[in-house]
Protein backbone atom coordinates (compact mmCIF):
# COMPACT_ATOMS: atom_id res chain seq x y z
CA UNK A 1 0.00 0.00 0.00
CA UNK A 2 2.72 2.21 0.67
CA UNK A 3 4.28 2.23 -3.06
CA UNK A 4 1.50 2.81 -4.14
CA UNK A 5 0.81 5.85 -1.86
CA UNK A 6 4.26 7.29 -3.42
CA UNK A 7 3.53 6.26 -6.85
CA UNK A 8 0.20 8.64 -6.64
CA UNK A 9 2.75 11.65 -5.31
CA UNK A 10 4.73 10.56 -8.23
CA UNK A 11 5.42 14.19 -10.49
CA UNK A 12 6.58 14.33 -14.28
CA UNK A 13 9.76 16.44 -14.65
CA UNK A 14 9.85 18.32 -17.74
CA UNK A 15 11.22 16.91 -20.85
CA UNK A 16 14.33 17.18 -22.26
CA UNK A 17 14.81 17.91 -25.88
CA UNK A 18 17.57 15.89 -27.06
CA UNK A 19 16.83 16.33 -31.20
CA UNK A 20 14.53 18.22 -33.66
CA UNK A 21 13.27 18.43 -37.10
CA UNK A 22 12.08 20.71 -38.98
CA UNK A 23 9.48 19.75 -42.15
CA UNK A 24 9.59 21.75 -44.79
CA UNK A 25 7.34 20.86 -48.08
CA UNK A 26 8.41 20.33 -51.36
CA UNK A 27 5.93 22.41 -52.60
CA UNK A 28 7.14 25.32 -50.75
CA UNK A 29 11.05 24.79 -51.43
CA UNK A 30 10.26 24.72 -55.06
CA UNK A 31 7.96 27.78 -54.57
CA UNK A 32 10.62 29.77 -53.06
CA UNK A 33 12.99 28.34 -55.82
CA UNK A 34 11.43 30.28 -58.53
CA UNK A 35 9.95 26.73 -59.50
CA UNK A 36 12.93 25.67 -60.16
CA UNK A 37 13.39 21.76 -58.87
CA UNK A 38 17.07 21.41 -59.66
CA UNK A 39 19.88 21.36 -56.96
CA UNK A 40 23.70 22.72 -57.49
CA UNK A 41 24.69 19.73 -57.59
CA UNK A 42 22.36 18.49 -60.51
CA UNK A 43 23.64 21.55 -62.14
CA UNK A 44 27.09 21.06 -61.91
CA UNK A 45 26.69 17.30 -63.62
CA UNK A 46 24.72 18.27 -66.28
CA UNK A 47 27.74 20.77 -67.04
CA UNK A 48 30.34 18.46 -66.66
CA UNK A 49 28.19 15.81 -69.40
CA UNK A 50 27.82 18.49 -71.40
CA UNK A 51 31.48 19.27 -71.28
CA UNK A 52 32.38 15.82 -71.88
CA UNK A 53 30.58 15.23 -74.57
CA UNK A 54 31.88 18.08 -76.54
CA UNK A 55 34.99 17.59 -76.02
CA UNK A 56 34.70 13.40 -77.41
CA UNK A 57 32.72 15.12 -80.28
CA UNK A 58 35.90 17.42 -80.85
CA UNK A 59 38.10 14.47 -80.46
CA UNK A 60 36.64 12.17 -82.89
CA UNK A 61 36.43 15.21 -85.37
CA UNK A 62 40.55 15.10 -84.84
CA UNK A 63 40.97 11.85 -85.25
CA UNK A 64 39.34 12.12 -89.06
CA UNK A 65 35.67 10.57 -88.01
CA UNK A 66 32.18 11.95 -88.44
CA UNK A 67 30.48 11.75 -84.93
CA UNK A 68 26.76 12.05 -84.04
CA UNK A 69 25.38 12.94 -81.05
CA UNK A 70 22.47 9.83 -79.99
CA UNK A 71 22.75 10.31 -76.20
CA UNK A 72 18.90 11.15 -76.35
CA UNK A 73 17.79 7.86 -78.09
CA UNK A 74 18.87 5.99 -75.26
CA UNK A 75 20.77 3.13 -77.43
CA UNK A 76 23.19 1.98 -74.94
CA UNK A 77 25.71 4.81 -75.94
CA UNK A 78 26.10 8.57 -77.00
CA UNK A 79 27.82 9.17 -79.91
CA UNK A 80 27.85 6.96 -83.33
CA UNK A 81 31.37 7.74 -85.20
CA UNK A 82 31.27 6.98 -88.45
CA UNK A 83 34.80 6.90 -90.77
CA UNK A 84 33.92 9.07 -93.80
CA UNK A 85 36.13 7.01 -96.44
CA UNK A 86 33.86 3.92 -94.69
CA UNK A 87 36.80 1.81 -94.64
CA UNK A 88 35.93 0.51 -90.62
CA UNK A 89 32.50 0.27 -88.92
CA UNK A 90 30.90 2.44 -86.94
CA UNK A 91 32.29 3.44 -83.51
CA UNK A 92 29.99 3.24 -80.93
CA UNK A 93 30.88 5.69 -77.96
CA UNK A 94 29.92 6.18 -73.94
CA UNK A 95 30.68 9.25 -72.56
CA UNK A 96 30.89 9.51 -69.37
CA UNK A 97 32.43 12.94 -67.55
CA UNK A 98 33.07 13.12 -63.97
CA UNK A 99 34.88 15.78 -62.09
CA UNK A 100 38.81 15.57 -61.34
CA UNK A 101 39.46 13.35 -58.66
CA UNK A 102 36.08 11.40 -58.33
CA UNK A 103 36.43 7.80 -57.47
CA UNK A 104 33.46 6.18 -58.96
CA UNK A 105 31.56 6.18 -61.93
CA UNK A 106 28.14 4.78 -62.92
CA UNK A 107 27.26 2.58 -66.05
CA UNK A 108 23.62 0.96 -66.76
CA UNK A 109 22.97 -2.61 -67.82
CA UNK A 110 21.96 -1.59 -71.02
CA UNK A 111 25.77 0.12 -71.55
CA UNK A 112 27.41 -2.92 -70.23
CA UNK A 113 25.03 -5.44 -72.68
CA UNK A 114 26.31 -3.10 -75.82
CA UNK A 115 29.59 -3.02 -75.18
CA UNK A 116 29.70 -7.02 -74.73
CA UNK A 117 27.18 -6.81 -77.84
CA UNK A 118 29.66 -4.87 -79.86
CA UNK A 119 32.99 -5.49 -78.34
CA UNK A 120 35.11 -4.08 -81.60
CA UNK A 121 33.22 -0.84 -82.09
CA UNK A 122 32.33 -0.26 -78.29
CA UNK A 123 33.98 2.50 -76.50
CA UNK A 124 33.74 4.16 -73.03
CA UNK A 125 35.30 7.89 -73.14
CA UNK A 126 36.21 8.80 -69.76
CA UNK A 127 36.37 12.74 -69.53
CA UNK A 128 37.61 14.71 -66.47
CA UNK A 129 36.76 17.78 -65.80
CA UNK A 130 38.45 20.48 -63.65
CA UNK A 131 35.98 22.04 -61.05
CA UNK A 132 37.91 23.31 -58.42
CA UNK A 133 36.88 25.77 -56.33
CA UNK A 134 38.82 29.02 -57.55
CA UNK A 135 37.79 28.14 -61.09
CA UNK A 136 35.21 30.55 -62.76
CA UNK A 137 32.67 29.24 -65.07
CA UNK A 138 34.93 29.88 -68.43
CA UNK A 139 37.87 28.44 -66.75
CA UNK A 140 36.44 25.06 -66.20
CA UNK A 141 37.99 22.78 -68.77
CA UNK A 142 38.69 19.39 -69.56
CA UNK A 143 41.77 17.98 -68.39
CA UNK A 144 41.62 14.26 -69.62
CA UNK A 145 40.02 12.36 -72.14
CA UNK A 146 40.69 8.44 -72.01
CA UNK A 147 39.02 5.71 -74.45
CA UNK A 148 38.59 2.66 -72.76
CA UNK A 149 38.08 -0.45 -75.28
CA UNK A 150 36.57 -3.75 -73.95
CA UNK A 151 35.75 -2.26 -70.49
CA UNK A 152 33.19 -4.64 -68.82
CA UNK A 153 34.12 -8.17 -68.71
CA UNK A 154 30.72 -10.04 -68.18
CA UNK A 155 27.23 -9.02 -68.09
CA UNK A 156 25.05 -7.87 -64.76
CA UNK A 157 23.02 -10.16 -62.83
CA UNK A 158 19.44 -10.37 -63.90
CA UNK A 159 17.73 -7.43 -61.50
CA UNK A 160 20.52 -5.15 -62.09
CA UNK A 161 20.12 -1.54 -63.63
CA UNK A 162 23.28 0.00 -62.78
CA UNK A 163 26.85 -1.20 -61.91
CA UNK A 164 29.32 1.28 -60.21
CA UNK A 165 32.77 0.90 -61.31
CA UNK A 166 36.08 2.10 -59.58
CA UNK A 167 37.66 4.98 -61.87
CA UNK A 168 40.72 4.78 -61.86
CA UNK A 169 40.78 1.20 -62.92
CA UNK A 170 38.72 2.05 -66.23
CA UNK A 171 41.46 4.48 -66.44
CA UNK A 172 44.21 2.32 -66.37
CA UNK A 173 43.08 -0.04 -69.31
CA UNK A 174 42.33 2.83 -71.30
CA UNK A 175 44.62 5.27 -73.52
CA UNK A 176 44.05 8.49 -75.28
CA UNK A 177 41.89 8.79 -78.00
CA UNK A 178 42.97 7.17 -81.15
């Protein structure tokens, strides 16, 4: 009877906050955005692709080949090289442009099945891109383009859409463009 007495004079003390959140919807962000939904960051790649694939599109154009850009048909590559005296195939080109120094880089299943598809036209252009901090826009440039012939050595597992691959590896079995 006596705990139970005490538990009845038993007071709450008051809480203590140890963590917050704030909620903020979407709706609103993109309302005081302008209605604009894209970050920085999704800026910043779009540049760097764009970058990249001018500066394959230049390359090839040095190298004597006609390319054209088919990065919006979504064909398992970007650019389709074609030799103008048609004495070789057709050169079938990934580009993929990541900033200086990045460690990773991202290629679908359907960019690993071409290349194993097409092992003797495939080829995955690796373009880096100087971002650094102190750089203005117009000083941004590319510092390295590598081609990387027969990059992916077997195909995905069946549920896979993506495959992550270390960059400087890719790096090291490529070469410059030729």
């Amino acid at each position: 009877m006596e705990d139970l007495r005490q538990e009845r004079r038993i007071s709450p003390l008051p809480p203590n906050i140890i963590g917050g959140a704030l909620i903020v919807p979407a709706g609103l962000l993109m309302k005081l955005n302008g209605g604009q939904t894209t970050t920085l960051q999704t800026r910043e790649t779009r540049y760097v692709e764009m970058l990249a694939m001018e500066a394959v599109i230049a390359a090839e154009k040095r190298l004597g080949f006609l390319p054209r850009d088919v990065a919006a048909d979504k064909c398992g590559y970007d650019i389709e090289s074609r030799d103008p005296a048609g004495e070789s195939q057709l050169r079938f080109i990934e580009v993929k442009g990541r900033v200086q120094g990045a460690d990773s880089v991202t290629v679908t299943k359907n960019e690993i099945l071409t290349a194993l598809n097409k092992p003797d036209q495939f080829i995955l252009a690796i373009v880096q891109v100087d971002l650094s901090a102190g750089a203005q826009a117009g000083d941004r440039q590319v510092v390295d383009i590598t081609y990387v012939r027969e990059p992916f050595g077997r195909e995905p597992d069946f549920g896979v859409t993506s495959v992550n691959y270390r960059l400087p590896e890719l790096i090291n079995k490529g070469g410059p463009p030729r």
